[in-house]
PDB file of N, CA and C in Angstrom:
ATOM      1  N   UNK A   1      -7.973  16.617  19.148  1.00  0.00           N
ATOM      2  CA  UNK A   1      -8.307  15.251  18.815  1.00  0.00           C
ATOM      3  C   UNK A   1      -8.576  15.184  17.312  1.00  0.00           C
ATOM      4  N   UNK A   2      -8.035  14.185  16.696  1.00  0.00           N
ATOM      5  CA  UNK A   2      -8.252  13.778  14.861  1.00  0.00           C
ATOM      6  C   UNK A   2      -9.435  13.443  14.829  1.00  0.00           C
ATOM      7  N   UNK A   3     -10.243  13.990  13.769  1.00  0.00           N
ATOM      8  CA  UNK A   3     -11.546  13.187  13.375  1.00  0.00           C
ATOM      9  C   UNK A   3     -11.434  12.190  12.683  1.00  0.00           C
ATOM     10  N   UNK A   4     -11.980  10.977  13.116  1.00  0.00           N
ATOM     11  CA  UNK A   4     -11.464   9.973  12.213  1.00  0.00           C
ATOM     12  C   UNK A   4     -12.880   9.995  10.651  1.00  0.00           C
ATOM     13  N   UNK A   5     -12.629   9.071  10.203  1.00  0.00           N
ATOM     14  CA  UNK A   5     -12.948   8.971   9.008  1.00  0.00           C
ATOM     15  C   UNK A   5     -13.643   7.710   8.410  1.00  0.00           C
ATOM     16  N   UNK A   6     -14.285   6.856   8.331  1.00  0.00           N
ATOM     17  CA  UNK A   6     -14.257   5.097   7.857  1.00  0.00           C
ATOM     18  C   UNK A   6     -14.214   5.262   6.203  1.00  0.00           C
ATOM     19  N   UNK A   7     -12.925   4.835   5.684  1.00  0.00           N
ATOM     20  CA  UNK A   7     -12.938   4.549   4.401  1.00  0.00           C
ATOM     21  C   UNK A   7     -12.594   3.716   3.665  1.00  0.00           C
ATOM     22  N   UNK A   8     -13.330   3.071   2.361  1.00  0.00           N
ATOM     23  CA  UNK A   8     -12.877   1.567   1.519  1.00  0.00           C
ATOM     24  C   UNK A   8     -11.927   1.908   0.449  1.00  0.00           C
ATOM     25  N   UNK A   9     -10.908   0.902   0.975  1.00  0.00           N
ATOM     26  CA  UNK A   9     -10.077   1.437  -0.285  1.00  0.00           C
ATOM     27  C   UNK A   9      -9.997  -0.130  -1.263  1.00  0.00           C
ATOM     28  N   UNK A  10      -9.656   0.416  -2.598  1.00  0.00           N
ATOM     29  CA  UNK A  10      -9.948  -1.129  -3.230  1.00  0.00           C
ATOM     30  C   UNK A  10      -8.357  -1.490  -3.683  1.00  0.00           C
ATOM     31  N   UNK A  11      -7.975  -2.597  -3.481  1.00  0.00           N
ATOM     32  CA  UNK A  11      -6.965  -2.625  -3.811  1.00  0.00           C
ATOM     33  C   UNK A  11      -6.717  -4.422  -4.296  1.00  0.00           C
ATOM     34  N   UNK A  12      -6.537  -4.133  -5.881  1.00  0.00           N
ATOM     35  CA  UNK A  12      -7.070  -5.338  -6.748  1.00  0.00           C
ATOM     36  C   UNK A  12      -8.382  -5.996  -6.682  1.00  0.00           C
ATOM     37  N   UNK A  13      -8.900  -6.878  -6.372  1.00  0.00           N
ATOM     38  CA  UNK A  13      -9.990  -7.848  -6.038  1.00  0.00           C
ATOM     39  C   UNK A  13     -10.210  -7.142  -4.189  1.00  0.00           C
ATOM     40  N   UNK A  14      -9.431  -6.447  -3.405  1.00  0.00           N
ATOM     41  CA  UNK A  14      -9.440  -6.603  -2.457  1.00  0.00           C
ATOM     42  C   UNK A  14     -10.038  -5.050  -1.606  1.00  0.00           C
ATOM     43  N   UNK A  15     -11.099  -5.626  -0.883  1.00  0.00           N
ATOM     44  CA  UNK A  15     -11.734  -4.272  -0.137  1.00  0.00           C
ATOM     45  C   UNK A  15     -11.104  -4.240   1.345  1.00  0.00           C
ATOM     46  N   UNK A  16     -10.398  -2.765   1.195  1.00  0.00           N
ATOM     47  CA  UNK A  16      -9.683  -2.764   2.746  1.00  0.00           C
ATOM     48  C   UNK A  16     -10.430  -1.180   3.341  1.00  0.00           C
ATOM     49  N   UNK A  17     -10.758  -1.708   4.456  1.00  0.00           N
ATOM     50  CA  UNK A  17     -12.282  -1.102   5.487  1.00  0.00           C
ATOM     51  C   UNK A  17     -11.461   0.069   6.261  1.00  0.00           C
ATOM     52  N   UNK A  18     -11.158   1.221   6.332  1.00  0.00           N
ATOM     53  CA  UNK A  18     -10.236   1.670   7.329  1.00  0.00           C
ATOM     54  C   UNK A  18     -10.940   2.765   8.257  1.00  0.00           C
ATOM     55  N   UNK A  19     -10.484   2.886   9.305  1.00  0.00           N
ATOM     56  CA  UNK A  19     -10.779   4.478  10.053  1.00  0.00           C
ATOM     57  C   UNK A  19      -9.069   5.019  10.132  1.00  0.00           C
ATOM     58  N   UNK A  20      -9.296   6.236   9.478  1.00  0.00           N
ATOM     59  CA  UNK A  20      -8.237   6.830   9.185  1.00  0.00           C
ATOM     60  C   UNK A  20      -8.398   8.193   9.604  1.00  0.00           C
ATOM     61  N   UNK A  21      -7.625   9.099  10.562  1.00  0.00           N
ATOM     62  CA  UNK A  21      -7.635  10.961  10.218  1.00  0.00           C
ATOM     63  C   UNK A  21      -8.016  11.541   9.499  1.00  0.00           C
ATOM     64  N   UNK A  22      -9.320  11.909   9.209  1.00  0.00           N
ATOM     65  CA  UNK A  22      -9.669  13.021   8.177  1.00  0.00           C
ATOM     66  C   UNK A  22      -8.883  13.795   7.166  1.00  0.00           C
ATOM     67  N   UNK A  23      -7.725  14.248   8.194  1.00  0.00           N
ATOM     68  CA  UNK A  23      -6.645  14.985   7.038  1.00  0.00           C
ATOM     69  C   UNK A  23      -5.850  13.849   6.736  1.00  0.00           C
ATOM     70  N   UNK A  24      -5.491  12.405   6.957  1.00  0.00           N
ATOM     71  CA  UNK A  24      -4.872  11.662   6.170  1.00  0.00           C
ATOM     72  C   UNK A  24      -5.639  11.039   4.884  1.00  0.00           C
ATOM     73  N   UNK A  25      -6.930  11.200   4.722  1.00  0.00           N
ATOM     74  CA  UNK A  25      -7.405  10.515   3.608  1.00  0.00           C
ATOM     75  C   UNK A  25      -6.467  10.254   2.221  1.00  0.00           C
ATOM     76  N   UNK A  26      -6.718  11.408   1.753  1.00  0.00           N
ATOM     77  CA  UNK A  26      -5.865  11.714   0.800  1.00  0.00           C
ATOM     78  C   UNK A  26      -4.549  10.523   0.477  1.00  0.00           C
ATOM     79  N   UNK A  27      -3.874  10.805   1.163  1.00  0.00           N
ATOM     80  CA  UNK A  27      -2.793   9.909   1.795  1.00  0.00           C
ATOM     81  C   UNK A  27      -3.035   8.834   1.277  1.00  0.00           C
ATOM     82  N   UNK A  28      -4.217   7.900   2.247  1.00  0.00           N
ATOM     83  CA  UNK A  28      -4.551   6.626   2.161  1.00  0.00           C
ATOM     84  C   UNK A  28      -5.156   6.545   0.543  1.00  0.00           C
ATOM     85  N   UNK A  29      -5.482   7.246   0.170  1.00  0.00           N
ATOM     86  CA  UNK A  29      -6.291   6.882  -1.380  1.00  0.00           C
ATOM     87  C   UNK A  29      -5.383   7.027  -2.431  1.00  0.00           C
ATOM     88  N   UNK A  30      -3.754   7.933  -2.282  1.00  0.00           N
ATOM     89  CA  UNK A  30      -3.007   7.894  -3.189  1.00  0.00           C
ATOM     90  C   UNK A  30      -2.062   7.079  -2.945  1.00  0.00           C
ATOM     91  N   UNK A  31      -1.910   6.278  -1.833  1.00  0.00           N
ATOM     92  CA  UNK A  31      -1.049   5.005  -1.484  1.00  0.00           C
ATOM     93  C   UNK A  31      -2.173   3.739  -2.477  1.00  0.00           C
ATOM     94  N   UNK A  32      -3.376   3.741  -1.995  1.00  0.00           N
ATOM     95  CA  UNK A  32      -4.057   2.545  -2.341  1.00  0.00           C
ATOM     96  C   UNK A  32      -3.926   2.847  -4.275  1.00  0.00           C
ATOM     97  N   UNK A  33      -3.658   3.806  -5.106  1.00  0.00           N
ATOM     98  CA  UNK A  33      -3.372   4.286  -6.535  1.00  0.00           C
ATOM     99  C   UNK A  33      -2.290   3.370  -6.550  1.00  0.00           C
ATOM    100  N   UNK A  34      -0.506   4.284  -5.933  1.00  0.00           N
ATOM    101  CA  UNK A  34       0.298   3.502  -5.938  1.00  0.00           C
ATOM    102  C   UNK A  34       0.238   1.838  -6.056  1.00  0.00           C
ATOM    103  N   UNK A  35      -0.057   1.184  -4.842  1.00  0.00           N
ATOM    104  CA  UNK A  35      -0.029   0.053  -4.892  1.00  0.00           C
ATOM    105  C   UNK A  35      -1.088  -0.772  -5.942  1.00  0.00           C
ATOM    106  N   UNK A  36      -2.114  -0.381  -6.393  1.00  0.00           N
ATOM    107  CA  UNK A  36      -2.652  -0.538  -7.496  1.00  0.00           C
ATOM    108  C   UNK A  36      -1.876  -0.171  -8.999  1.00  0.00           C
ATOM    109  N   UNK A  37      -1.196   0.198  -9.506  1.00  0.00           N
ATOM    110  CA  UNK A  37      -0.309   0.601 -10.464  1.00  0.00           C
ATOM    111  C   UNK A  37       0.679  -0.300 -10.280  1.00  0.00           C
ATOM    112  N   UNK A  38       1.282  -0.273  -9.522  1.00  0.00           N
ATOM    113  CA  UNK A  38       2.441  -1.450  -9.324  1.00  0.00           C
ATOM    114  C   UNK A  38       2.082  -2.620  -9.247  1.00  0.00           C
ATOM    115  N   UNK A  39       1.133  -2.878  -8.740  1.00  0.00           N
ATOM    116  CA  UNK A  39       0.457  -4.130  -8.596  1.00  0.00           C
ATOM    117  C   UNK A  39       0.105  -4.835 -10.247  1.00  0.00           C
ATOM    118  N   UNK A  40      -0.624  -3.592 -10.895  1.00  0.00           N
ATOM    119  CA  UNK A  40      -0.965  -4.098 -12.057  1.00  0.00           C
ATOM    120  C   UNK A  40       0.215  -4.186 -13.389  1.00  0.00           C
ATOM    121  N   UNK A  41       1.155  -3.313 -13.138  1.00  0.00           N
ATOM    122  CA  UNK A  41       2.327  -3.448 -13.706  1.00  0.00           C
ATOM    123  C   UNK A  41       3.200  -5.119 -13.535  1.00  0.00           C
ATOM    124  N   UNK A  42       2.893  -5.291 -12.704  1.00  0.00           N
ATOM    125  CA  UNK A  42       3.581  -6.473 -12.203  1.00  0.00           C
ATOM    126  C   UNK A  42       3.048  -7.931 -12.628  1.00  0.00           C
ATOM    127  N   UNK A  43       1.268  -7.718 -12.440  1.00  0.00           N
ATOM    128  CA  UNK A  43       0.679  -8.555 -13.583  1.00  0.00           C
ATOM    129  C   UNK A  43       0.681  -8.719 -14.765  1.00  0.00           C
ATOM    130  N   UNK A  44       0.709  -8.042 -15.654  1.00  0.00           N
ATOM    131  CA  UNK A  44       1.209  -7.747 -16.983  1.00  0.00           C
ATOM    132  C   UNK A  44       2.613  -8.305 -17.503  1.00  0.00           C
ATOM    133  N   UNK A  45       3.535  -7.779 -16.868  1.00  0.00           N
ATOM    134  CA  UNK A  45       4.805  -8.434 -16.962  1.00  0.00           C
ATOM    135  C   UNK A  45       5.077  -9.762 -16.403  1.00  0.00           C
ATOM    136  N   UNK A  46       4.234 -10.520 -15.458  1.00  0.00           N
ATOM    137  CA  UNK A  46       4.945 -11.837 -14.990  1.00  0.00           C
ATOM    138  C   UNK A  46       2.942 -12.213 -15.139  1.00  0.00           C
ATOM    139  N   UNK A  47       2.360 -12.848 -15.748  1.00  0.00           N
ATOM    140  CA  UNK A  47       0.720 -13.240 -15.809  1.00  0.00           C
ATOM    141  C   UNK A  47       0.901 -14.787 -15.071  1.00  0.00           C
ATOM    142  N   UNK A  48       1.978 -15.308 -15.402  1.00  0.00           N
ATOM    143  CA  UNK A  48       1.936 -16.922 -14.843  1.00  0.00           C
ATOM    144  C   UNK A  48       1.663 -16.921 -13.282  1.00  0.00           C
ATOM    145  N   UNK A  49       2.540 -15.639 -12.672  1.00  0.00           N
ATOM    146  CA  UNK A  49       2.466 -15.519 -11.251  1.00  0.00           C
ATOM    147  C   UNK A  49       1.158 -16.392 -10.281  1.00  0.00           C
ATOM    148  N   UNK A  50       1.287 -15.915  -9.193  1.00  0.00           N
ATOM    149  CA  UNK A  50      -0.362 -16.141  -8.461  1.00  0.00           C
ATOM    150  C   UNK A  50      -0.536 -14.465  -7.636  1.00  0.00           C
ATOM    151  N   UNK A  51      -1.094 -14.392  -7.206  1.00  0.00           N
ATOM    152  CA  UNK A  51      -1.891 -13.510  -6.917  1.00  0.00           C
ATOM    153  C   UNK A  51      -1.085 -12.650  -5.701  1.00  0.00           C
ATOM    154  N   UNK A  52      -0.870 -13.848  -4.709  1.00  0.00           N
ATOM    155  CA  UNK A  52      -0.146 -13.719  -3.819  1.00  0.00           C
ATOM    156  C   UNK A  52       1.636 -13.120  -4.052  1.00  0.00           C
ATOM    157  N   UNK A  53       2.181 -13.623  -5.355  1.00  0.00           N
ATOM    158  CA  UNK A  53       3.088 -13.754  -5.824  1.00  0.00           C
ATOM    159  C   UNK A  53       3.776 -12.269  -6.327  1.00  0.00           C
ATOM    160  N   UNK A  54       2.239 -11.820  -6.618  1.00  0.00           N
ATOM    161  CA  UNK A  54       2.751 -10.578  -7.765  1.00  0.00           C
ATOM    162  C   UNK A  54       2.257  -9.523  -6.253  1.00  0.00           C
ATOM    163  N   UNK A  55       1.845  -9.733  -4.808  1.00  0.00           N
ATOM    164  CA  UNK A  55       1.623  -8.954  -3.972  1.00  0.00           C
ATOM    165  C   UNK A  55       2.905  -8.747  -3.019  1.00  0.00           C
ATOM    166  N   UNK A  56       3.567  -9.771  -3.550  1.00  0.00           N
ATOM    167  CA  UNK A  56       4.891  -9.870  -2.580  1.00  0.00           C
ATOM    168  C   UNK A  56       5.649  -8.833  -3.052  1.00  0.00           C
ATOM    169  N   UNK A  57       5.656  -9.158  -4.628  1.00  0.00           N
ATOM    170  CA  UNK A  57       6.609  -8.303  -5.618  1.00  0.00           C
ATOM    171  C   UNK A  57       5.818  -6.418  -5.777  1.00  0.00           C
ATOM    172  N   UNK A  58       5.151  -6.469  -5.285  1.00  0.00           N
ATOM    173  CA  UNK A  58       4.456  -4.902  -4.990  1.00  0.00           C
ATOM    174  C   UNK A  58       4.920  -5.005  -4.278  1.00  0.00           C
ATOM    175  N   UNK A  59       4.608  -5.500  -3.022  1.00  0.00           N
ATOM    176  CA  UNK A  59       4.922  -4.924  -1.639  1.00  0.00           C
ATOM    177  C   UNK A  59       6.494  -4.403  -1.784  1.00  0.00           C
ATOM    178  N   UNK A  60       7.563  -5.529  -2.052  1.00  0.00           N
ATOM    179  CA  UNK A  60       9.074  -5.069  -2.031  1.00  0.00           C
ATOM    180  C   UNK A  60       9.681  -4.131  -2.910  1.00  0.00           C
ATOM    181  N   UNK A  61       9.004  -3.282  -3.966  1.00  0.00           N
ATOM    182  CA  UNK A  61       8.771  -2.448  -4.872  1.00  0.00           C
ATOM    183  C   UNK A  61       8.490  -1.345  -4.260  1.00  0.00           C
ATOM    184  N   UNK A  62       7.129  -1.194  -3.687  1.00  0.00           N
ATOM    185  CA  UNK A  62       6.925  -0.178  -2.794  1.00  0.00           C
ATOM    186  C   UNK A  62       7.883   0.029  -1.293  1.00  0.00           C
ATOM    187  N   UNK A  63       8.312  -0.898  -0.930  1.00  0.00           N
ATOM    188  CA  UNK A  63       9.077  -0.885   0.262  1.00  0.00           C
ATOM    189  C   UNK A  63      10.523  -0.374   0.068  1.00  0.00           C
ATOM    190  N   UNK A  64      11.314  -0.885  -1.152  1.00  0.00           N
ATOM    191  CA  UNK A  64      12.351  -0.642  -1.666  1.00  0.00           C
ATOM    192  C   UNK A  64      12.463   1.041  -1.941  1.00  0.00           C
ATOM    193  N   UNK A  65      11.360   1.481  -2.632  1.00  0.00           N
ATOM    194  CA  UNK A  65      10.738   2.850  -3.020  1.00  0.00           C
ATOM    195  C   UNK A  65      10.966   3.878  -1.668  1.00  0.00           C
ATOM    196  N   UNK A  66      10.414   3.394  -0.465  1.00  0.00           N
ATOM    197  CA  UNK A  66      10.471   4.137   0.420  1.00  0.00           C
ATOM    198  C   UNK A  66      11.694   3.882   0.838  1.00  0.00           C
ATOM    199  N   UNK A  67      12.463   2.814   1.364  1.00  0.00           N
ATOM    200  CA  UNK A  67      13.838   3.201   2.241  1.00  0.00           C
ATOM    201  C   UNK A  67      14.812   3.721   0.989  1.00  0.00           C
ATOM    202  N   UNK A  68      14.649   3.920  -0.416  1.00  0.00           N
ATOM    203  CA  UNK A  68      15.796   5.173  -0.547  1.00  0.00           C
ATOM    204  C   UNK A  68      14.958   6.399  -0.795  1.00  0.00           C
ATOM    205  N   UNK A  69      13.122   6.482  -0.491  1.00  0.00           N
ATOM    206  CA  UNK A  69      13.418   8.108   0.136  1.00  0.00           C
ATOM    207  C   UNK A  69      13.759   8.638   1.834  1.00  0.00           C
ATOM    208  N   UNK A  70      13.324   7.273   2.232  1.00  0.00           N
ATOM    209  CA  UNK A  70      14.210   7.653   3.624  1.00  0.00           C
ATOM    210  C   UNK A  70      15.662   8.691   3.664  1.00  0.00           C
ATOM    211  N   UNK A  71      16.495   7.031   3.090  1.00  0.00           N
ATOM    212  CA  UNK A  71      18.086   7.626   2.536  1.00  0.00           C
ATOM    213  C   UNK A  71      17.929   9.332   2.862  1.00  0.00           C
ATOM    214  N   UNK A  72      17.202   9.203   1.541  1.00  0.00           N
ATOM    215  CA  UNK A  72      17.756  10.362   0.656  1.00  0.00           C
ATOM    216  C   UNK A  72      16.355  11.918   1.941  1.00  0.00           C
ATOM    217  N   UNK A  73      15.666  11.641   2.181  1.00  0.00           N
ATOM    218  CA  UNK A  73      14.862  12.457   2.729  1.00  0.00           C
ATOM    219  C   UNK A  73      14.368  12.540   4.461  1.00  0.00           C
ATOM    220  N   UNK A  74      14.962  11.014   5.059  1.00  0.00           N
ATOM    221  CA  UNK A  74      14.908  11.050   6.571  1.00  0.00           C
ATOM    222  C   UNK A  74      13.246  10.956   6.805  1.00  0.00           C
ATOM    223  N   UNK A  75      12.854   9.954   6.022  1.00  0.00           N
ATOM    224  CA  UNK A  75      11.155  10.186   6.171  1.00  0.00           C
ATOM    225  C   UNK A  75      10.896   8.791   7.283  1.00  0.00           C
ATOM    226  N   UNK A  76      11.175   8.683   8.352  1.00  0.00           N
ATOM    227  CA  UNK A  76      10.937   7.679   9.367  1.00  0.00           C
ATOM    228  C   UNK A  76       9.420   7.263   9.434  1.00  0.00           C
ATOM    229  N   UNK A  77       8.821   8.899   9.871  1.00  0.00           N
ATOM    230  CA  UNK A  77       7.749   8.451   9.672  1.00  0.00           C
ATOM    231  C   UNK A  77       6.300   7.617   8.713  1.00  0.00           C
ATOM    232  N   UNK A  78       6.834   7.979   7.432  1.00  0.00           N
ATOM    233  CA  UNK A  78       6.201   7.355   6.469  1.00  0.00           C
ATOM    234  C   UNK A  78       6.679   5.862   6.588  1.00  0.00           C
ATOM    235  N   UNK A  79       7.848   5.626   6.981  1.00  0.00           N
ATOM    236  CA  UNK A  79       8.199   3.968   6.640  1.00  0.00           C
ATOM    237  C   UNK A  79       7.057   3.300   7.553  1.00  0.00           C
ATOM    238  N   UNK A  80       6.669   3.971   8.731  1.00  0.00           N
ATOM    239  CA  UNK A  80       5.668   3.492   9.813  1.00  0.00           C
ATOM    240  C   UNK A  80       4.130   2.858   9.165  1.00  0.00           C
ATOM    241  N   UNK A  81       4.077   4.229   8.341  1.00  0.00           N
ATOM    242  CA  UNK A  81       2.870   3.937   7.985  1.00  0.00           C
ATOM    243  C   UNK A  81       2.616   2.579   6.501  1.00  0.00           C
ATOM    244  N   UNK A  82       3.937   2.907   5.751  1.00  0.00           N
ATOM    245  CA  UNK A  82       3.738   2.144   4.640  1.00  0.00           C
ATOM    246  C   UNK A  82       3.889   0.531   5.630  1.00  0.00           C
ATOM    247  N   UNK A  83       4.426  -0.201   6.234  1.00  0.00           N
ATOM    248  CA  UNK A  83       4.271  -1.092   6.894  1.00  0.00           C
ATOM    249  C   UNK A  83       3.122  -1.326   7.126  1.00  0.00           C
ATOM    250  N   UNK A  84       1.923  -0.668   7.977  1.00  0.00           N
ATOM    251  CA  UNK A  84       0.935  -0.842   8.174  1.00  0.00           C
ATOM    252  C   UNK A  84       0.132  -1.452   6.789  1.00  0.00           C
ATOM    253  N   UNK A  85      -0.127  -0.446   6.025  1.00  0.00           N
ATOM    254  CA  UNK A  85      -0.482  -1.040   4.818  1.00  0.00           C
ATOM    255  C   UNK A  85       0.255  -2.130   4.286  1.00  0.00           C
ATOM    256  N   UNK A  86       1.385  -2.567   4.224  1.00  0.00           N
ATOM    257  CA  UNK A  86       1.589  -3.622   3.885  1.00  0.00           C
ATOM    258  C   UNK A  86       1.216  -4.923   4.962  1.00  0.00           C
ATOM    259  N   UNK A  87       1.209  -4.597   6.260  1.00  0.00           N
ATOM    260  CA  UNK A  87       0.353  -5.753   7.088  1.00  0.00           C
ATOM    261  C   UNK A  87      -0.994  -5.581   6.943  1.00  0.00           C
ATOM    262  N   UNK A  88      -1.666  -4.986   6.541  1.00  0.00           N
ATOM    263  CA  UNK A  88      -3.582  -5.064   5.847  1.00  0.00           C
ATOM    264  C   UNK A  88      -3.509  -5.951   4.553  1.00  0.00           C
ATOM    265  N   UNK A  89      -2.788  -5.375   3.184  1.00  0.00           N
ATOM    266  CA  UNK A  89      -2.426  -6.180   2.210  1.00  0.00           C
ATOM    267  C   UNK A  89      -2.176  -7.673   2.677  1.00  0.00           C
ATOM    268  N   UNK A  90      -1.259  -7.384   3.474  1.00  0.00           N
ATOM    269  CA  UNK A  90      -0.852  -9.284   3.766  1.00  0.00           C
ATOM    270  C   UNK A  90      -2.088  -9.378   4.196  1.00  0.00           C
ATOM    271  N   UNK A  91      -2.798  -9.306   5.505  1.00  0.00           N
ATOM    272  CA  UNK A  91      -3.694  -9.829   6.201  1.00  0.00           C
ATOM    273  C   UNK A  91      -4.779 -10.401   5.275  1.00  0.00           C
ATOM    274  N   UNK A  92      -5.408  -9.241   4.097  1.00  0.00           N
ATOM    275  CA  UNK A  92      -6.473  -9.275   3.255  1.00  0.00           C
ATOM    276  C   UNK A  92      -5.663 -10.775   2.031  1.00  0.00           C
ATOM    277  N   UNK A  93      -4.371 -11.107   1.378  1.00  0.00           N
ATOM    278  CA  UNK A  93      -4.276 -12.090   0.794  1.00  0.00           C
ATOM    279  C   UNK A  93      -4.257 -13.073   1.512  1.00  0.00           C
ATOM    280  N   UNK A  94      -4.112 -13.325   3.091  1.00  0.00           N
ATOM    281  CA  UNK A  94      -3.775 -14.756   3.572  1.00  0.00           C
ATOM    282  C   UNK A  94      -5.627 -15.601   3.583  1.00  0.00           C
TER     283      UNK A  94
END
């Protein structure tokens, strides 16, 4: 059985609450980096945006990111998980 874990990850203005696998932490805290970097890259370059706007344009950045390491690496399982995080992200902007 996984030990789970409860951890906050911050991602922009936004606190996301999780219970996650002990050995996935890691994971979850260098995804919540990623999407923070891109996120803020994306502000910088488009500032007029809204909030929501520049989360869309992460999300399809990061999503785009993973199906050509799929392609190229057959990583099914990660596409599983990056989804998830992108339905928390959505959930936390609506």
């Amino acid at each position: 059985m996984s030990v789970k874990q409860n951890i906050t990850l911050r991602l922009d203005a936004h606190e996301v609450r999780l219970s996650v696998d002990r050995d996935k932490e890691e994971i979850y805290r260098k995804a919540a980096v990623t999407l923070n970097e891109t996120y803020r890259r994306y502000a910088a370059a488009y500032p007029q945006l809204s909030v929501e706007k520049l989360w869309v344009y992460t999300a399809l950045e990061v999503a785009v990111n993973l199906h050509s390491d799929i392609r190229e690496k057959d990583l099914i399982p990660v596409k599983d998980k990056i989804e998830a995080l992108n339905r928390l992200i959505e959930e936390k902007i609506k």
